[in-house]
PDB file of N, CA and C in Angstrom:
ATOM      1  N   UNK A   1      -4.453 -53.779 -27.183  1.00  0.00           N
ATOM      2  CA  UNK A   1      -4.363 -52.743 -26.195  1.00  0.00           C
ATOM      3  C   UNK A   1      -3.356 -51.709 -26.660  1.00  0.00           C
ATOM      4  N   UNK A   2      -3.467 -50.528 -26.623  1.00  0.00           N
ATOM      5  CA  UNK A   2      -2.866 -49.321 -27.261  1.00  0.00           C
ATOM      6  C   UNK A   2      -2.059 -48.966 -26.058  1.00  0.00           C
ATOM      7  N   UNK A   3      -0.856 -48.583 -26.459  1.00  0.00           N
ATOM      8  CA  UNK A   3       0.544 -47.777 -25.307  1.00  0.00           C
ATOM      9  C   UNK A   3       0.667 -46.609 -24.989  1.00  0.00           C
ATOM     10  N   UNK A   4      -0.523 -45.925 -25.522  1.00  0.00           N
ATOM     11  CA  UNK A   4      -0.746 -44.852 -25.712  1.00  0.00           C
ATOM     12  C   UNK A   4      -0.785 -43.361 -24.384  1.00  0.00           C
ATOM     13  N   UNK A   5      -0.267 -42.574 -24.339  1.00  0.00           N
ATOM     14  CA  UNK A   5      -0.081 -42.073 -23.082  1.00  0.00           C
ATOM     15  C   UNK A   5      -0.378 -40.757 -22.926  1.00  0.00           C
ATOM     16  N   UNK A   6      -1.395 -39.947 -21.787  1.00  0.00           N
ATOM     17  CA  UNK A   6      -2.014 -39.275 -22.140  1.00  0.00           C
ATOM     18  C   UNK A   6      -0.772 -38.168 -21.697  1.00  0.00           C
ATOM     19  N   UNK A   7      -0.946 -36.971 -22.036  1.00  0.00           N
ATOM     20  CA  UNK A   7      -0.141 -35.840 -21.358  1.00  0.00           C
ATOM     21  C   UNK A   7      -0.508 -34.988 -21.354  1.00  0.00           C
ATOM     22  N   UNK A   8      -0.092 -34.609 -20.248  1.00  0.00           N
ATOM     23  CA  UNK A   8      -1.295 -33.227 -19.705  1.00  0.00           C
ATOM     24  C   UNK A   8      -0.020 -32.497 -19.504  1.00  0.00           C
ATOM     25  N   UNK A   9      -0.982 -31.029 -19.826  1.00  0.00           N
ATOM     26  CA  UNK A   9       0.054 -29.772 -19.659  1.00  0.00           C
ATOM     27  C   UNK A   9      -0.047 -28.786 -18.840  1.00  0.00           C
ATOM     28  N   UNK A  10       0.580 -28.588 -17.715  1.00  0.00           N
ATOM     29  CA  UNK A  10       0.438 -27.984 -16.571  1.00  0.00           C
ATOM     30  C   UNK A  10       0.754 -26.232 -17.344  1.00  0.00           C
ATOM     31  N   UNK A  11       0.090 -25.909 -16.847  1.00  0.00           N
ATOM     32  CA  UNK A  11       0.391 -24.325 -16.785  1.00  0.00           C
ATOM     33  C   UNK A  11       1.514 -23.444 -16.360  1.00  0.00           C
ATOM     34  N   UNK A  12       2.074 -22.712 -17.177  1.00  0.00           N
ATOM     35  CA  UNK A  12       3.266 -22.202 -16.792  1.00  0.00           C
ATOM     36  C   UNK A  12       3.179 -20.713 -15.884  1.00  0.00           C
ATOM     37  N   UNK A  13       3.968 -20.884 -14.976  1.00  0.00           N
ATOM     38  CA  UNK A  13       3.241 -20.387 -13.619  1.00  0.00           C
ATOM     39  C   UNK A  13       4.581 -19.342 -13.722  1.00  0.00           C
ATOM     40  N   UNK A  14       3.920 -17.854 -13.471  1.00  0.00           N
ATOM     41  CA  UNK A  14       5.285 -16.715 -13.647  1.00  0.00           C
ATOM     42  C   UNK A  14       5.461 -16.641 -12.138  1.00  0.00           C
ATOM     43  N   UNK A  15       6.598 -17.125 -12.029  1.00  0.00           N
ATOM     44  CA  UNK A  15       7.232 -16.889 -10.325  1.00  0.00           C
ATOM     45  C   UNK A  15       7.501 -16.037  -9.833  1.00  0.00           C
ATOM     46  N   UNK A  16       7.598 -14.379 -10.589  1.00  0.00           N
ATOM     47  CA  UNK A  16       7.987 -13.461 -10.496  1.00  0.00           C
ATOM     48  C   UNK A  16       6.676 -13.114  -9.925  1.00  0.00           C
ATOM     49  N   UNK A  17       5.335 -13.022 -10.360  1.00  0.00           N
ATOM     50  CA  UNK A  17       3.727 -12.632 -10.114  1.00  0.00           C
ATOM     51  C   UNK A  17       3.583 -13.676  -8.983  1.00  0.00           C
ATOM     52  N   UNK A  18       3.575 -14.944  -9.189  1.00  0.00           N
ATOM     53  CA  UNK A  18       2.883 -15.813  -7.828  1.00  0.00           C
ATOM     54  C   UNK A  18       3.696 -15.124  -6.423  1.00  0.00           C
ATOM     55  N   UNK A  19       5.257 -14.925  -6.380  1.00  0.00           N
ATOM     56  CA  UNK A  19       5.847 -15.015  -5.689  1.00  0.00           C
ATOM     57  C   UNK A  19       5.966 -13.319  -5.205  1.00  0.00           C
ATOM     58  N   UNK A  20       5.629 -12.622  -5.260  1.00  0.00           N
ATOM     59  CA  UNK A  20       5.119 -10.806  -5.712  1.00  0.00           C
ATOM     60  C   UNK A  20       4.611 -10.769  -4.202  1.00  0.00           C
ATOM     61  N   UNK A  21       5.485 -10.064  -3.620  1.00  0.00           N
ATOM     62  CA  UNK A  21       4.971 -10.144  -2.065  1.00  0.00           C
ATOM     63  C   UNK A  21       4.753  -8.424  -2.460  1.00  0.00           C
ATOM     64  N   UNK A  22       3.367  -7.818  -1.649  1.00  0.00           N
ATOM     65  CA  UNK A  22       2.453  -6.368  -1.775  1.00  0.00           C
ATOM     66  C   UNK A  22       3.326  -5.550  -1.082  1.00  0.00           C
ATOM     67  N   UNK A  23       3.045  -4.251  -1.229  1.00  0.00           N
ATOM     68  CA  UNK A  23       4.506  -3.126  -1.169  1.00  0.00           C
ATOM     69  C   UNK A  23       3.685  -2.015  -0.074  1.00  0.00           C
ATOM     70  N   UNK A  24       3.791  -2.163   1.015  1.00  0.00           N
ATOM     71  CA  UNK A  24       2.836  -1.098   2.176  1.00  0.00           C
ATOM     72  C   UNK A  24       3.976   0.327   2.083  1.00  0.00           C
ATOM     73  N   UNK A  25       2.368   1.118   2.424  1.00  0.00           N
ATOM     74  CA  UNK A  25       2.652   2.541   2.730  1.00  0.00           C
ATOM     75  C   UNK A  25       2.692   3.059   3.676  1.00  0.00           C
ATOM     76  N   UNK A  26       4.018   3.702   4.190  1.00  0.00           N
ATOM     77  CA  UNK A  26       3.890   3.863   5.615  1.00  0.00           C
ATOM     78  C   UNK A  26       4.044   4.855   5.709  1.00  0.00           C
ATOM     79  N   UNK A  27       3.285   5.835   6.455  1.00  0.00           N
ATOM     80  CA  UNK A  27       3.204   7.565   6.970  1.00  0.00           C
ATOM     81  C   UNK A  27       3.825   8.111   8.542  1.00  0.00           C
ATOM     82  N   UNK A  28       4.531   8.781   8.347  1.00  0.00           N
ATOM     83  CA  UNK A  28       5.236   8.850   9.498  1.00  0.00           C
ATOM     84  C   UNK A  28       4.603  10.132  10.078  1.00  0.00           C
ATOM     85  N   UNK A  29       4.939  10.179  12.084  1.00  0.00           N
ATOM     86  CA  UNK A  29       4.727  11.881  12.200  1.00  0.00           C
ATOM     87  C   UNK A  29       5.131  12.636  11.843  1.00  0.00           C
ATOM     88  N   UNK A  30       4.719  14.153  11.814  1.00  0.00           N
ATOM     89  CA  UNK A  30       5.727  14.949  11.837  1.00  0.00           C
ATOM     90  C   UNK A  30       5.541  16.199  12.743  1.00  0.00           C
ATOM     91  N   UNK A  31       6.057  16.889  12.885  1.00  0.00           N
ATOM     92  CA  UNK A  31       5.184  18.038  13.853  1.00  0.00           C
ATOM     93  C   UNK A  31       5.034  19.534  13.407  1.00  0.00           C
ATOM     94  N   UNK A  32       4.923  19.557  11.743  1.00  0.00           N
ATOM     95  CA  UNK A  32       4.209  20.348  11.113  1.00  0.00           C
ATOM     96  C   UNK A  32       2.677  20.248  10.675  1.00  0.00           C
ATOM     97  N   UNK A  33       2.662  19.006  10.023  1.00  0.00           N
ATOM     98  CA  UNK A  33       1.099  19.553   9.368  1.00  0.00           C
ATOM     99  C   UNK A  33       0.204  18.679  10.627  1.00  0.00           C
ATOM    100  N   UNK A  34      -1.264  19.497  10.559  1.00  0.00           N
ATOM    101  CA  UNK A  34      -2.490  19.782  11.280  1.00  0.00           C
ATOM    102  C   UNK A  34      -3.004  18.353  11.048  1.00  0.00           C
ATOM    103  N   UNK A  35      -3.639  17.692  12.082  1.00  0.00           N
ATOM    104  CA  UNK A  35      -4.387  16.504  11.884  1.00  0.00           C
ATOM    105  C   UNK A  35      -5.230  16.662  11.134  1.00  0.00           C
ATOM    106  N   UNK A  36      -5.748  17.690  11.198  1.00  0.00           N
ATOM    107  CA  UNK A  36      -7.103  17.940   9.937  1.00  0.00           C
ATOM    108  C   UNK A  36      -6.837  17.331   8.505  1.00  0.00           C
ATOM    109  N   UNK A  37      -5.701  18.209   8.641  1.00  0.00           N
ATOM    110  CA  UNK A  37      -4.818  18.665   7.177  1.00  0.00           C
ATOM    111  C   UNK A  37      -4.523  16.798   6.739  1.00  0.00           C
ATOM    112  N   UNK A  38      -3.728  16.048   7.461  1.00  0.00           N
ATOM    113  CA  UNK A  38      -3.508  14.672   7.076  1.00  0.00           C
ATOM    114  C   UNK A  38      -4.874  13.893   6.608  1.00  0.00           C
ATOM    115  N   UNK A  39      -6.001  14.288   7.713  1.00  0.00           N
ATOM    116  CA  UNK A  39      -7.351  13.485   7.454  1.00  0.00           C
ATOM    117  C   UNK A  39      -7.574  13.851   6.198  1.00  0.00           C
ATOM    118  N   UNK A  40      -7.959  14.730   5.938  1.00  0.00           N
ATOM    119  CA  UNK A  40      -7.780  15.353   3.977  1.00  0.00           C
ATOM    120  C   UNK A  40      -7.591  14.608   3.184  1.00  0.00           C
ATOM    121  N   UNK A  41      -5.964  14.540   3.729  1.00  0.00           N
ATOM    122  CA  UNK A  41      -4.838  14.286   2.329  1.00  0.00           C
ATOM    123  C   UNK A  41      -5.255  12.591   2.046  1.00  0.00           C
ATOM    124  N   UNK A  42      -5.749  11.686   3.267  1.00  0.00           N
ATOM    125  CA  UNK A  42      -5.876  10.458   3.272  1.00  0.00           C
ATOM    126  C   UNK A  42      -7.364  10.350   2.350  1.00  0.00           C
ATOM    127  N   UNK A  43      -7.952  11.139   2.550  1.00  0.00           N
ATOM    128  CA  UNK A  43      -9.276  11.187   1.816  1.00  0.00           C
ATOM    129  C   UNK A  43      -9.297  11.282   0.851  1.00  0.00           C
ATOM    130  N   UNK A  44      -8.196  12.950   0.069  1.00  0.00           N
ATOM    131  CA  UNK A  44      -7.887  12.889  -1.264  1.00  0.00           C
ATOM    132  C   UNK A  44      -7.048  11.637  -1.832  1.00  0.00           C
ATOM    133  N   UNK A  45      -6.180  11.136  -1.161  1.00  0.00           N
ATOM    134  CA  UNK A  45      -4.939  10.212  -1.993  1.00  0.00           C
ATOM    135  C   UNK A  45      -5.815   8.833  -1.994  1.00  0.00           C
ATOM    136  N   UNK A  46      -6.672   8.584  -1.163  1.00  0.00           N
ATOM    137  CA  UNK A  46      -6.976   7.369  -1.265  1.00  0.00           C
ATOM    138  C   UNK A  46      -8.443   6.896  -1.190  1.00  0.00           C
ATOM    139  N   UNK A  47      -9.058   8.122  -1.566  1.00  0.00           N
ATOM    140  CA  UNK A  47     -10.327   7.901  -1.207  1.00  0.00           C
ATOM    141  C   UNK A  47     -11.289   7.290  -0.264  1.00  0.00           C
ATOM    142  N   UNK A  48     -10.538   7.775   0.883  1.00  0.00           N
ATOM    143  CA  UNK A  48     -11.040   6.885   2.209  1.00  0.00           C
ATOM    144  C   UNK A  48     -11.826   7.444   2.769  1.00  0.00           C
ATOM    145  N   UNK A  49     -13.114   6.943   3.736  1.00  0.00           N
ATOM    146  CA  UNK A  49     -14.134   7.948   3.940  1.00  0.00           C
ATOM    147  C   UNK A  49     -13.433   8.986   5.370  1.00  0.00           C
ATOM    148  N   UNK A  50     -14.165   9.727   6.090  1.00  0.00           N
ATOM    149  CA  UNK A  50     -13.438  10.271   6.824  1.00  0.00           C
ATOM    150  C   UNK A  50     -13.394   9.610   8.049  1.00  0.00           C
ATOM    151  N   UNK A  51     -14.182   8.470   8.623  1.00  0.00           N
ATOM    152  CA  UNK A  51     -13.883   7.842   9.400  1.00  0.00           C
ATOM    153  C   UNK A  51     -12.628   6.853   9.693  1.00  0.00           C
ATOM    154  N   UNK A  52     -12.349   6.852   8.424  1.00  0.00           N
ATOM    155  CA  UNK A  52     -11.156   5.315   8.150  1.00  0.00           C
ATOM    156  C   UNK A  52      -9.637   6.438   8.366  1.00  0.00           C
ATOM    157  N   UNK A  53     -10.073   7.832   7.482  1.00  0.00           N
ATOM    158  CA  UNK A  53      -8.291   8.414   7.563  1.00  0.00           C
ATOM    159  C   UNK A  53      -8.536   8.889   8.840  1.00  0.00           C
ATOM    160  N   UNK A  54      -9.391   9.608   9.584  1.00  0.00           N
ATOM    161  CA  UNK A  54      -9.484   9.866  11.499  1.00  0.00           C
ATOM    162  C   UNK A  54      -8.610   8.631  11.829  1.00  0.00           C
ATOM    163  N   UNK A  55      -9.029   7.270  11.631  1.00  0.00           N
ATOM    164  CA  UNK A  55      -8.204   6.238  12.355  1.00  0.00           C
ATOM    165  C   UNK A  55      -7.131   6.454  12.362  1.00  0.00           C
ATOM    166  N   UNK A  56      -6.616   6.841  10.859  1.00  0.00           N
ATOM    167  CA  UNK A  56      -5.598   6.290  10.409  1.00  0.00           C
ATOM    168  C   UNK A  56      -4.460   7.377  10.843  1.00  0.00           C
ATOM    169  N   UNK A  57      -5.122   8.570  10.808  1.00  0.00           N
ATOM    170  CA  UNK A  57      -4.431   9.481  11.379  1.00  0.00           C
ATOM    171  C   UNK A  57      -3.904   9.936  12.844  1.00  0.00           C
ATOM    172  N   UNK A  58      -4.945   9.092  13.900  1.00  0.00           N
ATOM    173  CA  UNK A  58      -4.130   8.749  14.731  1.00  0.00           C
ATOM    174  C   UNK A  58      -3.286   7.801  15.339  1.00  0.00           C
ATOM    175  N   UNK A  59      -3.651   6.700  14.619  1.00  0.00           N
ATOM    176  CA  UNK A  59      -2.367   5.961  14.526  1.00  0.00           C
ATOM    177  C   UNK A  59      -1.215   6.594  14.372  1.00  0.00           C
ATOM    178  N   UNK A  60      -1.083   7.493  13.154  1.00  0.00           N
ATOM    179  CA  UNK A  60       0.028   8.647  13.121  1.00  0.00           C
ATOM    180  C   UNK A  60       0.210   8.772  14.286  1.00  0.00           C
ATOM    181  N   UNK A  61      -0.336   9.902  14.790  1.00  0.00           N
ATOM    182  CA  UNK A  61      -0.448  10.928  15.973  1.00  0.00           C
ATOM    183  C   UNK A  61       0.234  10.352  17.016  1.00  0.00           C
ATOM    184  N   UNK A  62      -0.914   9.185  17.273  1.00  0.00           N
ATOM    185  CA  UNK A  62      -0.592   8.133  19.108  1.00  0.00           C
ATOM    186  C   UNK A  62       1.095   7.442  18.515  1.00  0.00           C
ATOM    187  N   UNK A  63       0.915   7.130  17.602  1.00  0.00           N
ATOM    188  CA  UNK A  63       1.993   5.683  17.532  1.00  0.00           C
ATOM    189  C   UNK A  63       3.290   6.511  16.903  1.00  0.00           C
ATOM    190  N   UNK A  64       3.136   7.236  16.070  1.00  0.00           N
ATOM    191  CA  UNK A  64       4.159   7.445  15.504  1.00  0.00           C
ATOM    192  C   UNK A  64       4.478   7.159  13.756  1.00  0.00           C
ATOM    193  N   UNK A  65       3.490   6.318  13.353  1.00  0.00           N
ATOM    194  CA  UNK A  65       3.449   6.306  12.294  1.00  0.00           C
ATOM    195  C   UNK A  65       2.057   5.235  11.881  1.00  0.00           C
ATOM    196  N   UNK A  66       1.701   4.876  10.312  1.00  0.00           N
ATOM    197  CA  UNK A  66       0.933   4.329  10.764  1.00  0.00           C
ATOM    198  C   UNK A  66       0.924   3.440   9.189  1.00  0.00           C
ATOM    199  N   UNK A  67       0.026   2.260   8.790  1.00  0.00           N
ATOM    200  CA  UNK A  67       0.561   1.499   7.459  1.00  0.00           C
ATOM    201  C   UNK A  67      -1.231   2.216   6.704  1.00  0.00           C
ATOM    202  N   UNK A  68      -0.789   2.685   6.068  1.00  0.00           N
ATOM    203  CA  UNK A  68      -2.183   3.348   5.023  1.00  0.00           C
ATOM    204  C   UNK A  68      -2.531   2.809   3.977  1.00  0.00           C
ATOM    205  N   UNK A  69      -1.915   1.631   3.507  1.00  0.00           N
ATOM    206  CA  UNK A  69      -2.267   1.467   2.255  1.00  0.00           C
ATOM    207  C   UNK A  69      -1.277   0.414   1.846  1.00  0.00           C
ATOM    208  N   UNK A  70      -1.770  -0.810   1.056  1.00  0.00           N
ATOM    209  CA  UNK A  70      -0.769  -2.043   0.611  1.00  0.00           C
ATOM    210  C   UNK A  70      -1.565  -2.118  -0.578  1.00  0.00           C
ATOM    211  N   UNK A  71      -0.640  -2.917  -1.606  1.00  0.00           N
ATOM    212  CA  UNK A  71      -0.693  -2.981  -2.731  1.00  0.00           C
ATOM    213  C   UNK A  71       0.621  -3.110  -3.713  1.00  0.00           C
ATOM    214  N   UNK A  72       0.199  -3.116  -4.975  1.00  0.00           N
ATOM    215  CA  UNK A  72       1.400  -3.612  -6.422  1.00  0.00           C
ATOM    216  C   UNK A  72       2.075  -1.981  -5.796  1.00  0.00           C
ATOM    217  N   UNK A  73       3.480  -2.546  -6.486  1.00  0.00           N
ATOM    218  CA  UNK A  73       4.352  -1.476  -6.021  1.00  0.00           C
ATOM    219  C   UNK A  73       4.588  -0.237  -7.009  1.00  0.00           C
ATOM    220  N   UNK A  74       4.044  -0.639  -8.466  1.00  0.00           N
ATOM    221  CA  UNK A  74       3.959   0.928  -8.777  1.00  0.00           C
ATOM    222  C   UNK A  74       2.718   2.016  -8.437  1.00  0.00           C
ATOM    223  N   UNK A  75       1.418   1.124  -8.156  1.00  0.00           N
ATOM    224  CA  UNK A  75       0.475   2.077  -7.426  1.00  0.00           C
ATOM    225  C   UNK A  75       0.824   2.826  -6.169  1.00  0.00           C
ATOM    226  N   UNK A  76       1.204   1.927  -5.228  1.00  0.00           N
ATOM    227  CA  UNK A  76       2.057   2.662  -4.122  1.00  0.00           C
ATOM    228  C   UNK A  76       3.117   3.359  -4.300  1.00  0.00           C
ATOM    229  N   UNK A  77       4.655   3.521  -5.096  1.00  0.00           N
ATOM    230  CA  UNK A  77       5.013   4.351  -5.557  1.00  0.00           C
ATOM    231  C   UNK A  77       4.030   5.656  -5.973  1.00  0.00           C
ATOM    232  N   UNK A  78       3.029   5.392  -6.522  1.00  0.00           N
ATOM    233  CA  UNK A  78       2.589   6.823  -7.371  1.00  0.00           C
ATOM    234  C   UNK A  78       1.896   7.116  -5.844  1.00  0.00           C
ATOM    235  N   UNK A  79       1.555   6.277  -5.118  1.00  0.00           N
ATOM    236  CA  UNK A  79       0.535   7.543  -3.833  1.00  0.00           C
ATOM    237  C   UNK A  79       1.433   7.940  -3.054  1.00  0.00           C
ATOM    238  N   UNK A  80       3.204   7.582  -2.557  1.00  0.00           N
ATOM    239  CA  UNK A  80       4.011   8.093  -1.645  1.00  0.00           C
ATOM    240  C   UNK A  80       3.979   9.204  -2.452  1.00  0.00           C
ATOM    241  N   UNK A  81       4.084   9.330  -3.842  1.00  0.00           N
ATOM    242  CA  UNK A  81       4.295  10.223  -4.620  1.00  0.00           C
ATOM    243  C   UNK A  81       3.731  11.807  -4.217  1.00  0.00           C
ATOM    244  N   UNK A  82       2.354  10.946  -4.121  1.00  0.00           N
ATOM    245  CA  UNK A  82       0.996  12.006  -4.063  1.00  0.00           C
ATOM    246  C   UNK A  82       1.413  12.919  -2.640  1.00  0.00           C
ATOM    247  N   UNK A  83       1.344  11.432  -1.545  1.00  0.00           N
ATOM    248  CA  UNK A  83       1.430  12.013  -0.233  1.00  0.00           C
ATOM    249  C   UNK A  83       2.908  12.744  -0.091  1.00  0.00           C
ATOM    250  N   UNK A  84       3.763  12.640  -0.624  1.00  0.00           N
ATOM    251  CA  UNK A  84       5.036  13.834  -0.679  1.00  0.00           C
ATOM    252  C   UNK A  84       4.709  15.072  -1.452  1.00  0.00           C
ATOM    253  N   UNK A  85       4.169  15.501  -2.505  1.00  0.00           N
ATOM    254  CA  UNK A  85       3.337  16.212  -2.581  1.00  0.00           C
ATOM    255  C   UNK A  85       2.612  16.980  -1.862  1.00  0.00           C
ATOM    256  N   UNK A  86       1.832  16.585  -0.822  1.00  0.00           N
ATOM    257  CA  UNK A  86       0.878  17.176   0.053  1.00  0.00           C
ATOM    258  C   UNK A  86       1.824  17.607   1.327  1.00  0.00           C
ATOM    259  N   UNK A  87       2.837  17.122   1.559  1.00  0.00           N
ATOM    260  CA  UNK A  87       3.943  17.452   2.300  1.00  0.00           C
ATOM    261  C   UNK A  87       4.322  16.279   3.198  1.00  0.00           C
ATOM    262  N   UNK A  88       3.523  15.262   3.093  1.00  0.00           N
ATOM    263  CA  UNK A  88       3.680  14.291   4.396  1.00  0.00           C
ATOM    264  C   UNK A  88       5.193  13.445   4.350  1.00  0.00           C
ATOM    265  N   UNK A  89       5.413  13.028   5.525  1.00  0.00           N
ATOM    266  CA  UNK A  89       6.262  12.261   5.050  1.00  0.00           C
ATOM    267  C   UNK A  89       5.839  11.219   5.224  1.00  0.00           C
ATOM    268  N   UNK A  90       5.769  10.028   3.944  1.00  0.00           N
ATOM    269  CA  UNK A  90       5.813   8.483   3.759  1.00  0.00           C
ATOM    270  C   UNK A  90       6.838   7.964   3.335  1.00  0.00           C
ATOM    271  N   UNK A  91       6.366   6.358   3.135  1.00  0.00           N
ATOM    272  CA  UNK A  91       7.725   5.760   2.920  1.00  0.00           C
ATOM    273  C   UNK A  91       7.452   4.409   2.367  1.00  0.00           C
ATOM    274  N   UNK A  92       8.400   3.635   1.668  1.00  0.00           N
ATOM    275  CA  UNK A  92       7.550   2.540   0.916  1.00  0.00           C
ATOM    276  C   UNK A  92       8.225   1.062   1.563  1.00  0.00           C
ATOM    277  N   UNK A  93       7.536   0.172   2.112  1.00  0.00           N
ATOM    278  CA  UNK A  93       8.380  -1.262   2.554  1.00  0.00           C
ATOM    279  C   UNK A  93       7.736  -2.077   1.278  1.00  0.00           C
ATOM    280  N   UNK A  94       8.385  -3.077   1.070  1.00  0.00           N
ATOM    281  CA  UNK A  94       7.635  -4.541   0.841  1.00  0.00           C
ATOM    282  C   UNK A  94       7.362  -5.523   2.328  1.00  0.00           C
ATOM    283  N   UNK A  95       6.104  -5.644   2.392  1.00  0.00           N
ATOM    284  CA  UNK A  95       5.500  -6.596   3.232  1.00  0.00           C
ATOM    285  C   UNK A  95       6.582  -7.981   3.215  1.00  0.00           C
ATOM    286  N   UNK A  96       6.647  -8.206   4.643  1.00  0.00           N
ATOM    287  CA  UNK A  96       7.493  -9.710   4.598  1.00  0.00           C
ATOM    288  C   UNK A  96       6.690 -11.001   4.893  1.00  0.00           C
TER     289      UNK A  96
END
């Protein structure tokens, strides 16, 4: 009978990626630019149809602000980017 012992090799798991909690975009009111004008900008920055940025834009409007978009945090960096650009004001959390 052989002593022989098998060993298996678990996969080395990057804790930094598993553990990578998604980075939301949050758009605040303001009481310059035109609802139109935001429905747009949600269309251009994120390619959303115009039914989804209407929502999203009054969420703005009614609530006060509204979450547009989650994801890796340098994509979201580059769209607060965009949407400061267009004049809006956003803002970047990490999801808890």
């Amino acid at each position: 009978m052989s002593n022989l012992s098998t060993i298996v090799a678990e996969p080395e798991l990057d804790l930094q990626v598993g553990l990578a909690k998604p980075w939301n975009i949050i758009v605040w009111n303001d009481p310059i630019n035109l609802m139109t004008y935001v429905t747009r900008v949600f269309m251009t920055v994120f390619g959303y149809s115009k039914e989804k940025s209407e929502r999203l834009m009054m969420e703005v409007h009614n609530d006060g602000k509204s979450l547009v978009a989650t994801g890796a945090r340098e994509a979201m960096e580059h769209s607060v980017t965009r949407l400061h650009e267009f004049g809006l004001w956003a803002t970047l959390e990490q999801s808890s």
